[in-house]
C-alpha atoms as a PDB file:
ATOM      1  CA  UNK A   1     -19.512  -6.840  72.230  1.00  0.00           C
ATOM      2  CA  UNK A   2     -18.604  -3.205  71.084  1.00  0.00           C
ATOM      3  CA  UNK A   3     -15.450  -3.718  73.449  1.00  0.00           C
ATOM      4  CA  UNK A   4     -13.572  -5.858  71.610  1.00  0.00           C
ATOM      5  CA  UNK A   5     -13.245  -3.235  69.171  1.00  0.00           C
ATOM      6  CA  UNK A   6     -12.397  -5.791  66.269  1.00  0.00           C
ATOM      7  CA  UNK A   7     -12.132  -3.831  62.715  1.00  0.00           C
ATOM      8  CA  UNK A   8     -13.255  -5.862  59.980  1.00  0.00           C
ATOM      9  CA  UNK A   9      -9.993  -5.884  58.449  1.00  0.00           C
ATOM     10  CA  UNK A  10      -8.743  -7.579  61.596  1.00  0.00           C
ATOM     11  CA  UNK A  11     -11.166  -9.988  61.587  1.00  0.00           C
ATOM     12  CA  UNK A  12     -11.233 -11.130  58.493  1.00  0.00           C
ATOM     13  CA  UNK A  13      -7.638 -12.031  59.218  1.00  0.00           C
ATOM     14  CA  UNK A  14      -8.869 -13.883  62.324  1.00  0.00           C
ATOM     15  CA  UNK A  15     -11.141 -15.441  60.441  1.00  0.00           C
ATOM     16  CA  UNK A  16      -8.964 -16.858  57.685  1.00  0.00           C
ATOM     17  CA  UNK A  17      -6.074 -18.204  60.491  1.00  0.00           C
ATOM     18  CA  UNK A  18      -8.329 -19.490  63.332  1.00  0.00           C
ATOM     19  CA  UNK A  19     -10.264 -21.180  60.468  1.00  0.00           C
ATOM     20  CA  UNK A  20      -7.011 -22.924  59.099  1.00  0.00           C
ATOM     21  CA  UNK A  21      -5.401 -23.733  62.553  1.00  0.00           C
ATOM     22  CA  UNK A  22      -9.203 -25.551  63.820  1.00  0.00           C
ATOM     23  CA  UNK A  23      -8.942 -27.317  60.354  1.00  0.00           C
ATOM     24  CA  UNK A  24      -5.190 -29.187  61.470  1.00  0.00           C
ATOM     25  CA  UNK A  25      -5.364 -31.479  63.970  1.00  0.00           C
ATOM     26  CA  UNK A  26      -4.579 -28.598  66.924  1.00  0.00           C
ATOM     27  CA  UNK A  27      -7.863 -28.101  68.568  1.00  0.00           C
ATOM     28  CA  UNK A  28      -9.809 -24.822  68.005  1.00  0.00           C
ATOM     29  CA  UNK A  29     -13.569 -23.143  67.651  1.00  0.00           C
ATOM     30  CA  UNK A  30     -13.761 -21.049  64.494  1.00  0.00           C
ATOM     31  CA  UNK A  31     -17.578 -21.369  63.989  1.00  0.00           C
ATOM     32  CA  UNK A  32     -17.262 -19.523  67.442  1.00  0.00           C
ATOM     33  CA  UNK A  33     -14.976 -16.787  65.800  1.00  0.00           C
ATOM     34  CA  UNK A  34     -16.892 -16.475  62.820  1.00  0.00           C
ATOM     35  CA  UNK A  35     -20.151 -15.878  64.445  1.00  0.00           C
ATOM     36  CA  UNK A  36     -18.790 -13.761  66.958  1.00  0.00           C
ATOM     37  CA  UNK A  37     -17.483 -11.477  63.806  1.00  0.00           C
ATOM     38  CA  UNK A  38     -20.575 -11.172  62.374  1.00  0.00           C
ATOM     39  CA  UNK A  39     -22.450 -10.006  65.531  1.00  0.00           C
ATOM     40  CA  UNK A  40     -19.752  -6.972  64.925  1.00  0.00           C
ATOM     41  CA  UNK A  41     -19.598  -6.834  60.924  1.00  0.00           C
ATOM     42  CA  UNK A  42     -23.019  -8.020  59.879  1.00  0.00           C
ATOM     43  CA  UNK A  43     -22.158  -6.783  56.387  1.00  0.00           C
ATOM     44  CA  UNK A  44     -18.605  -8.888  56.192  1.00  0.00           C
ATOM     45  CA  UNK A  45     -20.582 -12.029  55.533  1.00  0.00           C
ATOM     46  CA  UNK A  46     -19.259 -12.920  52.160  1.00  0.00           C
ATOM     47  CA  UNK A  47     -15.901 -12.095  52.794  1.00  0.00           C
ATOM     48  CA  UNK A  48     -16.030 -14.270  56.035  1.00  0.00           C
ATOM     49  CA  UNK A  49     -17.717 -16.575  55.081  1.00  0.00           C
ATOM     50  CA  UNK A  50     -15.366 -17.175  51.824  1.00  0.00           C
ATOM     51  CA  UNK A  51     -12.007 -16.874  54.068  1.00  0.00           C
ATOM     52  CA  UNK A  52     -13.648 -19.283  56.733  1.00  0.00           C
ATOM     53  CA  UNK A  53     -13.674 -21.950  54.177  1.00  0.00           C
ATOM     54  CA  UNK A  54     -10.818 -21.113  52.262  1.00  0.00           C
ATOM     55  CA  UNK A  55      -8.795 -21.220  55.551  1.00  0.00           C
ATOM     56  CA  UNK A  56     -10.495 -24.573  56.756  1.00  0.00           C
ATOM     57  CA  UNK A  57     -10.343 -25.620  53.782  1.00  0.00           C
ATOM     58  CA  UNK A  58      -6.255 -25.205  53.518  1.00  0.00           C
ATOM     59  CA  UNK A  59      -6.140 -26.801  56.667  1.00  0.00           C
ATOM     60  CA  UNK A  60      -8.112 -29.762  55.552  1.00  0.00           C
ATOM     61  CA  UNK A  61      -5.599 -30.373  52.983  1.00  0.00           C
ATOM     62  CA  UNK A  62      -2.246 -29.759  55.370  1.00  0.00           C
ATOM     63  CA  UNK A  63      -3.727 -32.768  57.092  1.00  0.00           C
ATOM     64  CA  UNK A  64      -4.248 -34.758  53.961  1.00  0.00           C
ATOM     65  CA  UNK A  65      -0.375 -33.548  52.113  1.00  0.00           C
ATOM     66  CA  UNK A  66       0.488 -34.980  56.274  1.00  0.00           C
ATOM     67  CA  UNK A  67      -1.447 -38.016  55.560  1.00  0.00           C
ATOM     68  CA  UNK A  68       0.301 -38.554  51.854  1.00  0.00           C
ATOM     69  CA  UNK A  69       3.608 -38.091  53.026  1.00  0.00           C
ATOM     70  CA  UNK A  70       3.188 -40.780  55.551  1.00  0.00           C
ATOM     71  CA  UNK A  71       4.790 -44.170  54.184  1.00  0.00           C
ATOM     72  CA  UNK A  72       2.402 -46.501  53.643  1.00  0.00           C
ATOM     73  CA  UNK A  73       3.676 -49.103  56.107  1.00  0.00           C
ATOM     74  CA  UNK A  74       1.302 -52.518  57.186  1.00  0.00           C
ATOM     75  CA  UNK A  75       0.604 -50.872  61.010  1.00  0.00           C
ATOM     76  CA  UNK A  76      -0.948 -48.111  59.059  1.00  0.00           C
ATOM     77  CA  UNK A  77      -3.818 -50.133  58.035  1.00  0.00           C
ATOM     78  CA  UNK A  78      -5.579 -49.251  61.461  1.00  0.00           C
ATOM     79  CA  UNK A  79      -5.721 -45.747  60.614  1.00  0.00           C
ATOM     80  CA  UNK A  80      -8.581 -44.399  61.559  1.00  0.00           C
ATOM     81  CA  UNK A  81     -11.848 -44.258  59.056  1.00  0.00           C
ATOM     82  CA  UNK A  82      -9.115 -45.826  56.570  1.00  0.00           C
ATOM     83  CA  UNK A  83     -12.385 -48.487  55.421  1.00  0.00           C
ATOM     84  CA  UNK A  84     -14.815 -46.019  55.311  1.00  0.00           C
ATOM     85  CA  UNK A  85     -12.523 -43.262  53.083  1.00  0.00           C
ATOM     86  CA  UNK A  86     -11.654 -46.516  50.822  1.00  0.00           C
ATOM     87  CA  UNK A  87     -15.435 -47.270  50.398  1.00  0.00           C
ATOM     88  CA  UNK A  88     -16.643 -43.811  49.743  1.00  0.00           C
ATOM     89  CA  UNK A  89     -13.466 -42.246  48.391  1.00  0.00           C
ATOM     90  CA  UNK A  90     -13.489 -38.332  48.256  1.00  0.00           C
ATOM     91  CA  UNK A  91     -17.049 -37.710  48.430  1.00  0.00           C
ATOM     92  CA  UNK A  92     -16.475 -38.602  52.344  1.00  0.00           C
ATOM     93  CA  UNK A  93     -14.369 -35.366  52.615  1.00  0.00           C
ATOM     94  CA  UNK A  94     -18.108 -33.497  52.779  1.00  0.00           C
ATOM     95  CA  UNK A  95     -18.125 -34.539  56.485  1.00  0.00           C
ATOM     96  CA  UNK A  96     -14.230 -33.137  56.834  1.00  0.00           C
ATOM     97  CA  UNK A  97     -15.820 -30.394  58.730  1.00  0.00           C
ATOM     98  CA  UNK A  98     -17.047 -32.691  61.818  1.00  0.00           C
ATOM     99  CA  UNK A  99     -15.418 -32.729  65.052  1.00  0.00           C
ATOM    100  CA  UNK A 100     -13.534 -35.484  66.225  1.00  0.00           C
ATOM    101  CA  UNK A 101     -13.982 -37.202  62.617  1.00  0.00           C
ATOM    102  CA  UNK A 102     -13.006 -34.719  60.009  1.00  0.00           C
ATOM    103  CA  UNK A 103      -9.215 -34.292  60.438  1.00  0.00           C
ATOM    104  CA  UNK A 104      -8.694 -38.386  60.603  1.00  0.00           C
ATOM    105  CA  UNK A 105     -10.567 -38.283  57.417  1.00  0.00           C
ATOM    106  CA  UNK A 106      -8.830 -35.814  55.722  1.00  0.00           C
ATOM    107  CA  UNK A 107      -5.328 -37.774  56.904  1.00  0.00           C
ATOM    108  CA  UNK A 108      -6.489 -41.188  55.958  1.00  0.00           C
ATOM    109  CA  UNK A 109      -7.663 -39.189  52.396  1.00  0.00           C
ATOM    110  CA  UNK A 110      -3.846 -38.045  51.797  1.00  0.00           C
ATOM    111  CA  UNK A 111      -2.550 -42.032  53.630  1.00  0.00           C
ATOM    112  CA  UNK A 112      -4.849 -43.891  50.686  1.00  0.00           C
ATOM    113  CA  UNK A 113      -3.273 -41.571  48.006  1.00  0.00           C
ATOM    114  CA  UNK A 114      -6.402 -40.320  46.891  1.00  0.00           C
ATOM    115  CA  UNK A 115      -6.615 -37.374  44.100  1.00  0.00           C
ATOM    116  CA  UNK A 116      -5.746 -34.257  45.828  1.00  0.00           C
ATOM    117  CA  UNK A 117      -8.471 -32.385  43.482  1.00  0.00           C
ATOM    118  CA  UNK A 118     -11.696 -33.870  44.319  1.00  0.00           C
ATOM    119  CA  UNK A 119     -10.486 -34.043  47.834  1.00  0.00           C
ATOM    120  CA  UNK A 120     -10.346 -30.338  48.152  1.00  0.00           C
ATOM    121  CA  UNK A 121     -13.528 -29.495  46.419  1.00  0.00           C
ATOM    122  CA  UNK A 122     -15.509 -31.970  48.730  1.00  0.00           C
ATOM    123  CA  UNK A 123     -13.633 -30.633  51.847  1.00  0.00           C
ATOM    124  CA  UNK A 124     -14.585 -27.095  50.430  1.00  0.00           C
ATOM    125  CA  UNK A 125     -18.218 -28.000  49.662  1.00  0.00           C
ATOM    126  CA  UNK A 126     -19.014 -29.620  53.059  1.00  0.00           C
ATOM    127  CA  UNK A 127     -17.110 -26.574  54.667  1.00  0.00           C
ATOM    128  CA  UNK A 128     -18.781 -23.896  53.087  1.00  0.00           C
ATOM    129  CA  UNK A 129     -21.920 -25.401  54.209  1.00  0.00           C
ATOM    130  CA  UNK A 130     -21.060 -25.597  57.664  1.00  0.00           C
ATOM    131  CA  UNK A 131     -20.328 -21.620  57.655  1.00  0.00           C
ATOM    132  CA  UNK A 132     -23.320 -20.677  56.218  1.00  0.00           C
ATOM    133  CA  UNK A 133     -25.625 -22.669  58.363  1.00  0.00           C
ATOM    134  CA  UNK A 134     -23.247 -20.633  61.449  1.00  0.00           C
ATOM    135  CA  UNK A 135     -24.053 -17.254  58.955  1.00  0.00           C
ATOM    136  CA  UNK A 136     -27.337 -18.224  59.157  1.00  0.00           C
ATOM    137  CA  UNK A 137     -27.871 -18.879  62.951  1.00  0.00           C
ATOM    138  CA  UNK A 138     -25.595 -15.688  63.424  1.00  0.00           C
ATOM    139  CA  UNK A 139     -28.393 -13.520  61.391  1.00  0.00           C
ATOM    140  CA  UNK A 140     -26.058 -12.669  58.535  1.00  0.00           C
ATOM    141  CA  UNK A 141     -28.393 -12.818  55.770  1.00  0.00           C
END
């Protein structure tokens, strides 16, 4: 991998937008990016690691300020995982990190008007975890 000649400063800034823009509803691998990093900056963890989830993280919560800036008409209702965020509120936003679920969960969060706060510390939470599971597999620690 030495030829991809990444410095860590670089990467880091990878990190943090390839993490946001996989977080939005645009499609995108940053667990791929992040490990991929650390096979060339072993001793960048923390720093990664922290700007991983602080960039999925932000783009958890650009898809749940799009979600509460939706009007809440009736054909909304069918939004999907709208029951499941209603019965489980923000402590659902730990599994914001999962493909194909997370970023309708993080909409129908913002749609339902629930408290941006909590919202981002669960998002965070479940994020972080997913990272350092990928830190771990990536032998980081």
């Amino acid at each position: 991998m030495e030829w991809l000649n990444v410095t860590a400063e670089t990467g880091l800034w990878g990190i943090l937008l390839v993490s946001f823009l996989s977080a939005t509803l645009l499609p995108g691998g940053s667990e791929a990016v992040f490990w991929g990093f650390l096979q060339l900056h072993p001793e960048q963890l923390w720093p990664a690691l922290g700007l991983a989830t602080l960039g999925n993280t932000a783009g958890g919560m650009a898809s749940w300020l799009c979600g509460r800036v939706l009007p809440q008409w009736r054909r909304l209702d069918t939004l999907p995982h709208k029951d499941k965020v209603e019965r489980w509120g923000s402590p659902i936003l730990l599994l914001a990190w999962t493909p194909v679920v997370g970023d309708p969960l993080c909409v129908a969060a913002g749609w339902l008007r629930l408290s941006w706060l909590p919202c981002c510390l669960f998002m965070a939470a479940g994020k972080f975890l997913r990272y350092w599971v990928v830190g771990q597999a990536a032998g980081g620690w």
